[in-house]
C-alpha atoms as a PDB file:
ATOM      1  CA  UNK A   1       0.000   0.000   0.000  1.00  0.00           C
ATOM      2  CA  UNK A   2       1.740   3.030  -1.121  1.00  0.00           C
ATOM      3  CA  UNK A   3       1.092   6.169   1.621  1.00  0.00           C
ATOM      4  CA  UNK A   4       2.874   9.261   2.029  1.00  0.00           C
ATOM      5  CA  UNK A   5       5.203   9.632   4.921  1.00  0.00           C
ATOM      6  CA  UNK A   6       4.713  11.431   7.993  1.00  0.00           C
ATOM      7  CA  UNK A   7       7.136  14.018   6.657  1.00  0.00           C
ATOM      8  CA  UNK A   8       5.036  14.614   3.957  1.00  0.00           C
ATOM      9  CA  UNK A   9       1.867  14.728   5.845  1.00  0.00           C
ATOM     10  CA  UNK A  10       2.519  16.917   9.316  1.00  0.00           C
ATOM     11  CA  UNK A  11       6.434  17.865   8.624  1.00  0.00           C
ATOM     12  CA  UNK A  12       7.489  15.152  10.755  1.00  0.00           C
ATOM     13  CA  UNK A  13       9.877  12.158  10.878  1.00  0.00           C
ATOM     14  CA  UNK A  14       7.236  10.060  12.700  1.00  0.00           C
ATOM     15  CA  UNK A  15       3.854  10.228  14.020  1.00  0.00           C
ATOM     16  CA  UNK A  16       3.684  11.428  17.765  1.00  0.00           C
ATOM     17  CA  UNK A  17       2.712   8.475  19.756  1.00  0.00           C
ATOM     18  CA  UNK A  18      -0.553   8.449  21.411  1.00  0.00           C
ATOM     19  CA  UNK A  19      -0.778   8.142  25.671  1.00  0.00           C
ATOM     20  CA  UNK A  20      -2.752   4.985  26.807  1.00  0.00           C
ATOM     21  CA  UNK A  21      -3.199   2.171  29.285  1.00  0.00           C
ATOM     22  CA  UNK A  22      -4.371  -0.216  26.659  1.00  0.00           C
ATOM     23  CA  UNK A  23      -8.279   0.203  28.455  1.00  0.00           C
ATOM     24  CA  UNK A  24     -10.913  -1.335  25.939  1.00  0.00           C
ATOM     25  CA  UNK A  25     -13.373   0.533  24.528  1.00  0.00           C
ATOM     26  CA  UNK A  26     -17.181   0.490  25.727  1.00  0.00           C
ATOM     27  CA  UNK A  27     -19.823  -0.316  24.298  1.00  0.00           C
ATOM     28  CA  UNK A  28     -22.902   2.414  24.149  1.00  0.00           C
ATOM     29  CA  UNK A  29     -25.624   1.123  26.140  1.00  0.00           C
ATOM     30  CA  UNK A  30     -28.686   1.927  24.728  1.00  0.00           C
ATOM     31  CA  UNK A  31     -31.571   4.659  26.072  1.00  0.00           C
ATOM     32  CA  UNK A  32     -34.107   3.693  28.096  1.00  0.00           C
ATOM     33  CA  UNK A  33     -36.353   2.676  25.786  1.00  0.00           C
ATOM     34  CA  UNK A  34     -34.262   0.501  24.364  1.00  0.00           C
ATOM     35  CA  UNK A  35     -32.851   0.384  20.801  1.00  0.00           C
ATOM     36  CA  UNK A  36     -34.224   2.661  17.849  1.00  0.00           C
ATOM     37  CA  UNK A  37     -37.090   1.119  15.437  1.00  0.00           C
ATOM     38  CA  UNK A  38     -34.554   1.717  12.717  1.00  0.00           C
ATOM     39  CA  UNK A  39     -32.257  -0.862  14.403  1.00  0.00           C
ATOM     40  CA  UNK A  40     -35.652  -3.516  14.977  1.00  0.00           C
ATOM     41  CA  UNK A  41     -36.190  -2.908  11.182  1.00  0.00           C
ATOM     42  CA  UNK A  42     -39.580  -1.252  12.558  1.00  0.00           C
ATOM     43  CA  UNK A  43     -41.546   1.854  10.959  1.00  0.00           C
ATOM     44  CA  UNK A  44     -41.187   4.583  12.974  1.00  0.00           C
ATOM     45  CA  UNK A  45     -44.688   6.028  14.089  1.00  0.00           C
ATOM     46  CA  UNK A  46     -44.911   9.301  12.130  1.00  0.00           C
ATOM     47  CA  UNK A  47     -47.667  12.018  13.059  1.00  0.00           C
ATOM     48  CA  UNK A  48     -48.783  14.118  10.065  1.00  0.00           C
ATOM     49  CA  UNK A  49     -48.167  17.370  11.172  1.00  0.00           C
ATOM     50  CA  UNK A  50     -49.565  19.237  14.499  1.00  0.00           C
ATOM     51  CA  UNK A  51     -53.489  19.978  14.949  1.00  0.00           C
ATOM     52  CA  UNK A  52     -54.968  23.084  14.926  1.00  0.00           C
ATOM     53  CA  UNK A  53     -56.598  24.710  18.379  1.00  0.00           C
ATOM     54  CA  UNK A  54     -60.510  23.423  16.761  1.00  0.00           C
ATOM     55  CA  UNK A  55     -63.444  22.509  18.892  1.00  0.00           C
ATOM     56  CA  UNK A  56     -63.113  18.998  17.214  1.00  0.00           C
ATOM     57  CA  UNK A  57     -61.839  16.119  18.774  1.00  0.00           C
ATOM     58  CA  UNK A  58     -59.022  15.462  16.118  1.00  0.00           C
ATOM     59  CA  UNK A  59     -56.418  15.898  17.939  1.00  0.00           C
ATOM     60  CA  UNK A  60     -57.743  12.912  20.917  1.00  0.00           C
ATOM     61  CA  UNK A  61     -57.880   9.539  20.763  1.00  0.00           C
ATOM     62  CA  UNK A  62     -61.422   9.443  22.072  1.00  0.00           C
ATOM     63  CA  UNK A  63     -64.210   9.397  20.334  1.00  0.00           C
ATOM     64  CA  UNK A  64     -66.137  11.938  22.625  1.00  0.00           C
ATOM     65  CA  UNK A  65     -64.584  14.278  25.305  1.00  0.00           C
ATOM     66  CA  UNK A  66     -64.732  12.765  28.700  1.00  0.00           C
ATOM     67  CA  UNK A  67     -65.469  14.261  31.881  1.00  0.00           C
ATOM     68  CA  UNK A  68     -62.317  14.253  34.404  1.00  0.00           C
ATOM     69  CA  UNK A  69     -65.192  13.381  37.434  1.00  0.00           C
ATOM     70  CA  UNK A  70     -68.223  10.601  36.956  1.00  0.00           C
ATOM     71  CA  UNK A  71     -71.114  12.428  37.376  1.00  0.00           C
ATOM     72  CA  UNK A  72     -70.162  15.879  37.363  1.00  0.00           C
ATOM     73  CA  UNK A  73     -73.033  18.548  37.051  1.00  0.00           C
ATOM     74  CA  UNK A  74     -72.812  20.748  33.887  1.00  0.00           C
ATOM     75  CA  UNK A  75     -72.486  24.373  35.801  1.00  0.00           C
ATOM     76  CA  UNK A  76     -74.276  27.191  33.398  1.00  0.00           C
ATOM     77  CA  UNK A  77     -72.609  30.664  34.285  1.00  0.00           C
ATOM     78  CA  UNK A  78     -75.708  32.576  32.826  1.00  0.00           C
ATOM     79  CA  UNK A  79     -78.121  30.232  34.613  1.00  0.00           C
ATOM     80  CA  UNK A  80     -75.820  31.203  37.686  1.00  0.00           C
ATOM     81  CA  UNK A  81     -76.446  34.417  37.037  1.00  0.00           C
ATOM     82  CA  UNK A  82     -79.786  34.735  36.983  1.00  0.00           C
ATOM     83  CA  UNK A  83     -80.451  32.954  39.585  1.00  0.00           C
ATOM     84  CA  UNK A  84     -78.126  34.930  42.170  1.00  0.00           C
ATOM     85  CA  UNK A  85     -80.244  37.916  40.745  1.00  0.00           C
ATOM     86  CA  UNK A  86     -83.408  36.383  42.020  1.00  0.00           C
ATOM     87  CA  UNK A  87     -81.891  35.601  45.294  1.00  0.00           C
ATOM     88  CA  UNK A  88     -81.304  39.394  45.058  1.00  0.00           C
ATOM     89  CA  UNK A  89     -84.328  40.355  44.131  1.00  0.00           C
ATOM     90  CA  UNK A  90     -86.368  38.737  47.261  1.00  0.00           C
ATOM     91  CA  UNK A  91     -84.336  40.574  49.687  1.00  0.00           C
ATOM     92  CA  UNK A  92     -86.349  43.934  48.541  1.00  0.00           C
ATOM     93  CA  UNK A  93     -89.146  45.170  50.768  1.00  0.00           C
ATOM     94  CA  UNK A  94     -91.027  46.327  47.728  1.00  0.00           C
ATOM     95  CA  UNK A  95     -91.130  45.535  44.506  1.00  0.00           C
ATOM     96  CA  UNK A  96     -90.421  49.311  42.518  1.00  0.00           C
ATOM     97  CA  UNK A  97     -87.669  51.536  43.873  1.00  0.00           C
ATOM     98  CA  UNK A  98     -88.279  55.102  45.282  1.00  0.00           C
ATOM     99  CA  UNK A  99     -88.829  57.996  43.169  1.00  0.00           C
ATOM    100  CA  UNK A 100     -89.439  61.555  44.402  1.00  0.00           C
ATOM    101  CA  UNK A 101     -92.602  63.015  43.098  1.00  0.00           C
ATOM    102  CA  UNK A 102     -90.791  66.045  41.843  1.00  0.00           C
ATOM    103  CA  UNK A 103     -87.258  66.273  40.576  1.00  0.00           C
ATOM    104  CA  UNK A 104     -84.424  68.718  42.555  1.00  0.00           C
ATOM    105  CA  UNK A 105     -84.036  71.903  41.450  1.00  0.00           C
ATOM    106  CA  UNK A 106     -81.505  73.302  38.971  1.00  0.00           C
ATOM    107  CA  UNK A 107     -79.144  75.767  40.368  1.00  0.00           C
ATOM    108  CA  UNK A 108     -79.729  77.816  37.341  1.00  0.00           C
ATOM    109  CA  UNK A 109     -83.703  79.268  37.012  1.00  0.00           C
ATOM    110  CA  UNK A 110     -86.452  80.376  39.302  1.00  0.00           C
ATOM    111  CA  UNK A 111     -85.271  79.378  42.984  1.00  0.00           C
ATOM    112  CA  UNK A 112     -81.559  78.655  42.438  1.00  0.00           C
ATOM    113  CA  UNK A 113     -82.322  75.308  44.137  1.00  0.00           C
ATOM    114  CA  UNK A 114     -83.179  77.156  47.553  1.00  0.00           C
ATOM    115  CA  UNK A 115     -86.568  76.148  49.612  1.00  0.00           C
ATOM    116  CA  UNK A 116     -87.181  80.292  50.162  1.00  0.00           C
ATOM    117  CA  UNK A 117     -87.127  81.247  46.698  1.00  0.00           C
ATOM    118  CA  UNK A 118     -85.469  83.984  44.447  1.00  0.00           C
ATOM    119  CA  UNK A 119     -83.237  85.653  46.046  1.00  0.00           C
ATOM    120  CA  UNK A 120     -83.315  89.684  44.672  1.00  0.00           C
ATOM    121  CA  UNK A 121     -79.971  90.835  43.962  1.00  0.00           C
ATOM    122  CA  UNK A 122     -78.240  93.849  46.179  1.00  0.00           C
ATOM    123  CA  UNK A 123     -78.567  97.315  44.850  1.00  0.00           C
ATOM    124  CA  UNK A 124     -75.703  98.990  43.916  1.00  0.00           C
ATOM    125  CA  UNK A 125     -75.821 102.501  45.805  1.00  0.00           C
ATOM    126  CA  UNK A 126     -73.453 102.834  48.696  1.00  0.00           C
ATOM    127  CA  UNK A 127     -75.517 102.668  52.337  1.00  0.00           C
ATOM    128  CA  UNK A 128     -76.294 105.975  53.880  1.00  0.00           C
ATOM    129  CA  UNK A 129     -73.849 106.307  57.239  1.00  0.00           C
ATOM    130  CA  UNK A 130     -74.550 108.453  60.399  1.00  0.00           C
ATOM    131  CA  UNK A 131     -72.624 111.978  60.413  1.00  0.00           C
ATOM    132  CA  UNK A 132     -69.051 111.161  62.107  1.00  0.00           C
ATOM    133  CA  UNK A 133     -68.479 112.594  65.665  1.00  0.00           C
ATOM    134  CA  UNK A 134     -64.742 112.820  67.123  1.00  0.00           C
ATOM    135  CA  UNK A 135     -64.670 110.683  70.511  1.00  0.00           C
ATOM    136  CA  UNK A 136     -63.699 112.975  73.453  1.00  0.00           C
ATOM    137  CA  UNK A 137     -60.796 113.189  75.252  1.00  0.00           C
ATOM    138  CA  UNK A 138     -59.895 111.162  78.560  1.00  0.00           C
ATOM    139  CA  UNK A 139     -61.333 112.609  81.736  1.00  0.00           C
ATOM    140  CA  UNK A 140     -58.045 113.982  83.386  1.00  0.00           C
ATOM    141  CA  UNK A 141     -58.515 114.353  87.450  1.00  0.00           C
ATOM    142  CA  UNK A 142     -55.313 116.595  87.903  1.00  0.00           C
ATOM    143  CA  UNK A 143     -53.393 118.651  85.025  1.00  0.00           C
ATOM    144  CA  UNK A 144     -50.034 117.159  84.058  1.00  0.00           C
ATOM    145  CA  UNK A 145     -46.958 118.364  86.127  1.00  0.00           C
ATOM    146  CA  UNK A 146     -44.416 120.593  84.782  1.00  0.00           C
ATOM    147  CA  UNK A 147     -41.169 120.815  85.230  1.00  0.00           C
ATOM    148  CA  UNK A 148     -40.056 117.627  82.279  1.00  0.00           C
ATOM    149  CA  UNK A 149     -39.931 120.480  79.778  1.00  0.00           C
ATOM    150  CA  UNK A 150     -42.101 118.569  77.346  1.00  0.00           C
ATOM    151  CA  UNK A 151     -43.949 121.337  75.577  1.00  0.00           C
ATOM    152  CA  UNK A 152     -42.964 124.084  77.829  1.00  0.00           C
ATOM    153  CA  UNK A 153     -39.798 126.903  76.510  1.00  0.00           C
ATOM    154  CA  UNK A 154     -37.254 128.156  79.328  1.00  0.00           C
ATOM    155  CA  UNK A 155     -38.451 125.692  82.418  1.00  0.00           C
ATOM    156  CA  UNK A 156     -35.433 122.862  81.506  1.00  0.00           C
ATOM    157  CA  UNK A 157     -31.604 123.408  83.494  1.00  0.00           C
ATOM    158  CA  UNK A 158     -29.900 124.114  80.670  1.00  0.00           C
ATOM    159  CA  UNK A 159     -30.239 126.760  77.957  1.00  0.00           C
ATOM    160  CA  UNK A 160     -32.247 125.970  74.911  1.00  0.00           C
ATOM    161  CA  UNK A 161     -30.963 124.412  71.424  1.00  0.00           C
ATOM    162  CA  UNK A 162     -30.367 126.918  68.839  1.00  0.00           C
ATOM    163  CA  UNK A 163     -31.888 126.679  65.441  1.00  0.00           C
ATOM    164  CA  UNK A 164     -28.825 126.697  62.543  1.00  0.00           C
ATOM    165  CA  UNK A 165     -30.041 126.674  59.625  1.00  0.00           C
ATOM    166  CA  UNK A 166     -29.013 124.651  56.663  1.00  0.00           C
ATOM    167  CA  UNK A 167     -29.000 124.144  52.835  1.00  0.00           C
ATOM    168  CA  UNK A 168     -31.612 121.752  51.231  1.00  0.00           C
ATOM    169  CA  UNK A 169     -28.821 121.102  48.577  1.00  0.00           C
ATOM    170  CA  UNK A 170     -25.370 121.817  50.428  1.00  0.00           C
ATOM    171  CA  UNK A 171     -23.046 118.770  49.162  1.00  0.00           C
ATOM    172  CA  UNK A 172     -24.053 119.882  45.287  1.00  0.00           C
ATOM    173  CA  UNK A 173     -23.191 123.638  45.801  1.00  0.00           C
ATOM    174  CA  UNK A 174     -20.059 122.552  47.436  1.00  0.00           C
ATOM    175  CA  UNK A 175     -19.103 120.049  44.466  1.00  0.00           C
ATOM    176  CA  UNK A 176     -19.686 122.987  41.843  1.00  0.00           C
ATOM    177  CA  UNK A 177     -17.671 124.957  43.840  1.00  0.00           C
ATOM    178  CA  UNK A 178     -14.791 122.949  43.570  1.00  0.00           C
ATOM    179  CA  UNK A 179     -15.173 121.721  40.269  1.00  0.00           C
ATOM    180  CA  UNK A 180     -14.921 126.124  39.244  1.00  0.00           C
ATOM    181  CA  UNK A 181     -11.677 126.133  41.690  1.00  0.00           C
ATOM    182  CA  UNK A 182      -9.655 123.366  39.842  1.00  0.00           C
ATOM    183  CA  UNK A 183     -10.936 124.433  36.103  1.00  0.00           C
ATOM    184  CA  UNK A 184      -9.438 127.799  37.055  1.00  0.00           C
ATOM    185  CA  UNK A 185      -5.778 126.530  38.257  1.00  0.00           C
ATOM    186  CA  UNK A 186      -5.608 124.812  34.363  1.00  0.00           C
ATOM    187  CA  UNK A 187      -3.812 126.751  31.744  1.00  0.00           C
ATOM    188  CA  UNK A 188      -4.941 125.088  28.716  1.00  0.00           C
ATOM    189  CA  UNK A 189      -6.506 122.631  27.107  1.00  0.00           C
ATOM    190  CA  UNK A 190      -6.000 118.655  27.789  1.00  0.00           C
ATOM    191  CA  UNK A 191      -2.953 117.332  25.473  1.00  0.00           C
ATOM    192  CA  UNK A 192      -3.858 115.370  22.717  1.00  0.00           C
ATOM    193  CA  UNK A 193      -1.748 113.664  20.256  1.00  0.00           C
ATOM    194  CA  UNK A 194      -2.759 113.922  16.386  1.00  0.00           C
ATOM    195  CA  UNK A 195      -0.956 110.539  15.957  1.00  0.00           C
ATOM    196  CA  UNK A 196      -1.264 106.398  16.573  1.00  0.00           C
ATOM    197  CA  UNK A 197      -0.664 106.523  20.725  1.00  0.00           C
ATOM    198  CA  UNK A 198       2.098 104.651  21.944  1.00  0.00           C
ATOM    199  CA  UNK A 199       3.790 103.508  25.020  1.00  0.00           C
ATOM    200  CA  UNK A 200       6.541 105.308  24.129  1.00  0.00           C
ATOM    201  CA  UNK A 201       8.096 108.773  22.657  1.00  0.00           C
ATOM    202  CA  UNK A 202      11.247 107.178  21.060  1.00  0.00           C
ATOM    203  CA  UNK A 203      11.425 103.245  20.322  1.00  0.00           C
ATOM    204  CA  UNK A 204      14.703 103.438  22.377  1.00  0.00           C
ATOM    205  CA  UNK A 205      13.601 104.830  25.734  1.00  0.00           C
ATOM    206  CA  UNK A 206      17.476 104.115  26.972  1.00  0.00           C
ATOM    207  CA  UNK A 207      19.139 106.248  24.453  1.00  0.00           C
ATOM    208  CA  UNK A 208      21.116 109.136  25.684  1.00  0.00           C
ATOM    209  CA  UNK A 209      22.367 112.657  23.976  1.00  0.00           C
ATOM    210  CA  UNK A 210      25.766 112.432  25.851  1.00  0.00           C
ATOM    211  CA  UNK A 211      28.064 110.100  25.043  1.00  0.00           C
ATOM    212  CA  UNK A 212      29.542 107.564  27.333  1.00  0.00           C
ATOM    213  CA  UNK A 213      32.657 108.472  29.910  1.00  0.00           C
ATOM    214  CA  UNK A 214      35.507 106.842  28.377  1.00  0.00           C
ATOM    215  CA  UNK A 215      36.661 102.859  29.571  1.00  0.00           C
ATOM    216  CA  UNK A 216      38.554 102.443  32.530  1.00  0.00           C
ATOM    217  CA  UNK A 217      41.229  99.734  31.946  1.00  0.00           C
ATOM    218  CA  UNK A 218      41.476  97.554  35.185  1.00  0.00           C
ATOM    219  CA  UNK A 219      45.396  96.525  36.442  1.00  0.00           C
ATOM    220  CA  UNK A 220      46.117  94.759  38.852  1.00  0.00           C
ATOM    221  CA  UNK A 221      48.497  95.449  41.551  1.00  0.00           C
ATOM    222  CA  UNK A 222      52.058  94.823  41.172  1.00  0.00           C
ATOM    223  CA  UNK A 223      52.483  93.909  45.186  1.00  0.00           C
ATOM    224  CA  UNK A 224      53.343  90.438  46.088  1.00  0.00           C
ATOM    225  CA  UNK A 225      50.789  87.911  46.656  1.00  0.00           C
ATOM    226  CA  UNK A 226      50.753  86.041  50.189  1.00  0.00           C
ATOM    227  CA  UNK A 227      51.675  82.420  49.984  1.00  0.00           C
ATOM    228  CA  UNK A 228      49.668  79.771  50.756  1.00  0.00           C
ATOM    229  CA  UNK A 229      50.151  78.044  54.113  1.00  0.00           C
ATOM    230  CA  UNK A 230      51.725  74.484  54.065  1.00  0.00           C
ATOM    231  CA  UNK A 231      52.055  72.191  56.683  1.00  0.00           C
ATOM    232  CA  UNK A 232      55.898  71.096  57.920  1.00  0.00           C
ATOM    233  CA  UNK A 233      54.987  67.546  57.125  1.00  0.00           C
ATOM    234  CA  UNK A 234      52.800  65.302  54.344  1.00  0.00           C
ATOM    235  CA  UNK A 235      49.477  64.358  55.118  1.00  0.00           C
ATOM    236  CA  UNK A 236      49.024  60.682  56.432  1.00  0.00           C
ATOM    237  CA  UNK A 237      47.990  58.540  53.514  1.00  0.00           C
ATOM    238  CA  UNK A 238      45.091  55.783  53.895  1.00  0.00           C
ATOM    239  CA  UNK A 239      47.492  52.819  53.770  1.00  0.00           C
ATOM    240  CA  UNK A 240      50.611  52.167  55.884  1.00  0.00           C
ATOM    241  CA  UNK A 241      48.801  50.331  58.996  1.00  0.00           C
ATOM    242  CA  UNK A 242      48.372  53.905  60.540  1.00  0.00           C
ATOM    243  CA  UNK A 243      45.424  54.477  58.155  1.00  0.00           C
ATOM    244  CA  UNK A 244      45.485  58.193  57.923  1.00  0.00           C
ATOM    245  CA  UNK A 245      45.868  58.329  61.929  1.00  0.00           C
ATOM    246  CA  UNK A 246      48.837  58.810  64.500  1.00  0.00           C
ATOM    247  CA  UNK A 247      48.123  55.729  66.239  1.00  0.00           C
ATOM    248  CA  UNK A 248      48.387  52.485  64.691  1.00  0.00           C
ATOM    249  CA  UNK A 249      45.354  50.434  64.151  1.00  0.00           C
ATOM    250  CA  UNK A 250      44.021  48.408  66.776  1.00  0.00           C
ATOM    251  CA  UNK A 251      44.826  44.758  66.768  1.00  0.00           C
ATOM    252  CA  UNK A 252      41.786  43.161  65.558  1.00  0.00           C
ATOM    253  CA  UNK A 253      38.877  41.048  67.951  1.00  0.00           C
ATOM    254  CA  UNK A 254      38.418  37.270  67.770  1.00  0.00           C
ATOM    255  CA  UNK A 255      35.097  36.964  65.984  1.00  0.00           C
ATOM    256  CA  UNK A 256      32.370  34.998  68.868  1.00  0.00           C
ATOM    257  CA  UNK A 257      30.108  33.477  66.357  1.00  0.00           C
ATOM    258  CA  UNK A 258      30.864  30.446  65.235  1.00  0.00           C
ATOM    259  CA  UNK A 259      30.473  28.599  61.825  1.00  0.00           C
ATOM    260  CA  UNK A 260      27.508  26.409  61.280  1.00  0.00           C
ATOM    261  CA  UNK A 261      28.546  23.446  60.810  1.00  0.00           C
ATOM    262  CA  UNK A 262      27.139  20.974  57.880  1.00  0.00           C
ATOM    263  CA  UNK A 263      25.592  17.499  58.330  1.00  0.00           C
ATOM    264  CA  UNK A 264      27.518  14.763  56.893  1.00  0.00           C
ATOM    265  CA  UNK A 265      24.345  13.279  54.948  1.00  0.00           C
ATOM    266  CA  UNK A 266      23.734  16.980  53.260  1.00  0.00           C
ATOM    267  CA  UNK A 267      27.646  16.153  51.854  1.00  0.00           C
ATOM    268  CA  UNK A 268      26.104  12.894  50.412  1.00  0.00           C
ATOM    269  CA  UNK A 269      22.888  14.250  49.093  1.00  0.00           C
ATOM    270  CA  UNK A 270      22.365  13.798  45.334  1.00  0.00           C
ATOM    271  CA  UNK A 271      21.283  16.703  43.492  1.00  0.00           C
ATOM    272  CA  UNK A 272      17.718  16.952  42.470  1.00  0.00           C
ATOM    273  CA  UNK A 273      17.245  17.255  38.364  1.00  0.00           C
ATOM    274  CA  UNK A 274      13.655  17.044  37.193  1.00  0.00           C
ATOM    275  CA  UNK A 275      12.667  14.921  33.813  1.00  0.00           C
ATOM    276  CA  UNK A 276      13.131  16.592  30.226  1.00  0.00           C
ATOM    277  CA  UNK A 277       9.290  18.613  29.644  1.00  0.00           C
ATOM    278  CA  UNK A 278       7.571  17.211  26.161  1.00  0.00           C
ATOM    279  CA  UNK A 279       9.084  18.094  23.224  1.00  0.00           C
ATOM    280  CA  UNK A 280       8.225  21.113  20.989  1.00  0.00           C
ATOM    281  CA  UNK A 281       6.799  20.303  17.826  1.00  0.00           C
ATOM    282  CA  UNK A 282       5.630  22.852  14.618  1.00  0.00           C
ATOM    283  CA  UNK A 283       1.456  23.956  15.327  1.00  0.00           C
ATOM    284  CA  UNK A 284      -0.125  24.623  12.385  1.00  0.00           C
ATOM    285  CA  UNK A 285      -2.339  27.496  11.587  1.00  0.00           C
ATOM    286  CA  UNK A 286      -5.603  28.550  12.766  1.00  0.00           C
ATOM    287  CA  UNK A 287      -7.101  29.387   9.482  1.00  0.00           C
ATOM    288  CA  UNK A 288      -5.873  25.563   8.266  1.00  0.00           C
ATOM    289  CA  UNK A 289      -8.314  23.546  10.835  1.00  0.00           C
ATOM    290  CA  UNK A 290     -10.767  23.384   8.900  1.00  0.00           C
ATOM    291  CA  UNK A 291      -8.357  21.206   6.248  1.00  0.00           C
ATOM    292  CA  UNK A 292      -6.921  18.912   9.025  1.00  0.00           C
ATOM    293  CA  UNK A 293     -10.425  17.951   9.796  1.00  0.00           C
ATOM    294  CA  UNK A 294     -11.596  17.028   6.752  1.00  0.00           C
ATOM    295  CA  UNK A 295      -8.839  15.369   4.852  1.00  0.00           C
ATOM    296  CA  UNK A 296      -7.481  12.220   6.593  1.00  0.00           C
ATOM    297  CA  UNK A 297      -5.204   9.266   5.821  1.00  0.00           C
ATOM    298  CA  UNK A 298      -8.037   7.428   3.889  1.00  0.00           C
ATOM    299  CA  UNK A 299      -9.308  10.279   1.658  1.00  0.00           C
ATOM    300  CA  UNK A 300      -6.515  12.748   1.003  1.00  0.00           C
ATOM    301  CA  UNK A 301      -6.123  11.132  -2.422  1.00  0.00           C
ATOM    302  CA  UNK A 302      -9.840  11.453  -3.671  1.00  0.00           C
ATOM    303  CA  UNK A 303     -10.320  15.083  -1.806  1.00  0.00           C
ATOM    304  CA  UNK A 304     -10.189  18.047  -4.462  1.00  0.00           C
ATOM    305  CA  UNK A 305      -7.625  20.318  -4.137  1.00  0.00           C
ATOM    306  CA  UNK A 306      -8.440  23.373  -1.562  1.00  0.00           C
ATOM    307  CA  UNK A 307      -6.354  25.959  -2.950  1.00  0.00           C
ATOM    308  CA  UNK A 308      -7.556  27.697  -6.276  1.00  0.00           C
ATOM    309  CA  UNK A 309      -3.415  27.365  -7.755  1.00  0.00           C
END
């Protein structure tokens, strides 16, 4: 039987081996009604179609509709009903309802629906009043003292308030007046310029008319500059056991804490290395699934090409 390779197929050299425990495969059990009529060779039991909601009995496999209850009275809701009105009806003392012997009266028309009458309307005149008479004063047994000053001139301790006299319209004469002083301190007329305003009178507002005083060169002075101070003797350097000190280093401490020391079966311990992961293998493409599923080792050679080239 001549087949392609695995190279040719998926790019491999082999196919990927397949992960079992050699279980056997189960058969499927059947429903619970057991197998299908197309396995018994039987007919299936085909319905034609669904019935329509009718008052017929079509869609039943009786031949009349049976009552859920033997001997269940057939209830009439309109016999009902007439019957509860009857029931009704006796409870009445008489027969015909009461009527009034003549109907209520409108509130529009002769009456306004009043028991008195019509009602004439108020005239429009005003009332005629008694002539008005001032009450009188209150009955006073004794005059009112004197003495508060209360309506009386020269009978307080001090002298009386003097009238002074003011103007009705003092702040606006006062304004004009000042207002005539100022206009009469000015000598002319406001300045106004007959050209484009600007911030400035010149664009250069630093310029000057005199000329600048002439350089001063700077020399410095021909006296001796001090000397800077250095010491007698180097600096101590960093090295040389004095370590940039005058006294020598001190001798170093013993060290209290001890070493841990290791367990003989750590020594002996073999070092843990966990099994290779699976191998990597090429994936192929999303957009190819649909190929892989539907061409297979036994039809790949009658399946028409996919590609259009």
């Amino acid at each position: 039987m001549n087949e392609k390779r695995a190279m040719e197929r998926i790019g491999l050299f082999s196919e990927p081996g397949y992960t079992t425990i050699s279980d056997p495969y189960g058969k499927k059990e059947a429903g619970f009604r057991g197998k299908a009529p197309q396995d018994k060779g039987l007919k299936p039991l085909q319905i034609p179609g669904c019935k329509t909601r009718t008052a017929t009995l079509g869609g039943y496999f009786a031949e009349r509709f049976d009552r859920i209850m033997e001997g269940e009275a057939h209830t009439d809701p309109i016999k009902r009903k007439r019957q509860d009105r009857l029931k009704e009806k006796k409870k009445q003392i008489i027969e015909k309802p009461f009527i009034p012997s003549n109907p209520p009266a409108k509130y529009s028309g002769t009456g306004s629906g009043t028991f008195s009458g019509k009602i004439e309307a108020f005239p429009g005149s005003v009332r005629s009043k008694p002539p008005y008479s001032a009450p009188g004063k209150n009955f006073q047994i004794t005059p009112g003292k004197r003495g508060t000053g209360y309506g009386y001139v020269g009978v307080a301790i001090g002298a009386e308030f003097k009238y002074m006299e003011s103007d009705y319209e003092a702040a606006k004469q006062l304004r004009h007046k000042e207002t005539a002083d100022h206009k009469s301190k000015l000598k002319g007329q406001a300045f106004k310029l007959f050209n484009h305003p600007q911030t400035l009178f010149d664009r250069n507002p630093y310029r000057q008319d005199k000329s600048n005083p002439p350089e001063i060169e700077y020399k410095p002075s021909e006296k001796e500059r001090p000397k800077p101070f250095l010491p007698s003797t180097p600096a101590k350097d960093l090295g040389g056991s004095k370590a940039g000190t005058f006294d020598k280093y001190p001798s170093h401490s013993e060290d209290l804490y001890q070493l841990e020391k290791t367990r003989k079966d750590q020594t002996k311990r073999i070092i843990f290395h966990p099994s290779g992961g699976p191998k990597t293998k090429p994936s192929g493409s999303l957009v190819s699934q649909n190929v892989m599923k539907s061409v297979n080792v036994n039809n790949f050679r009658t399946v028409q090409s996919v590609m259009s080239h």
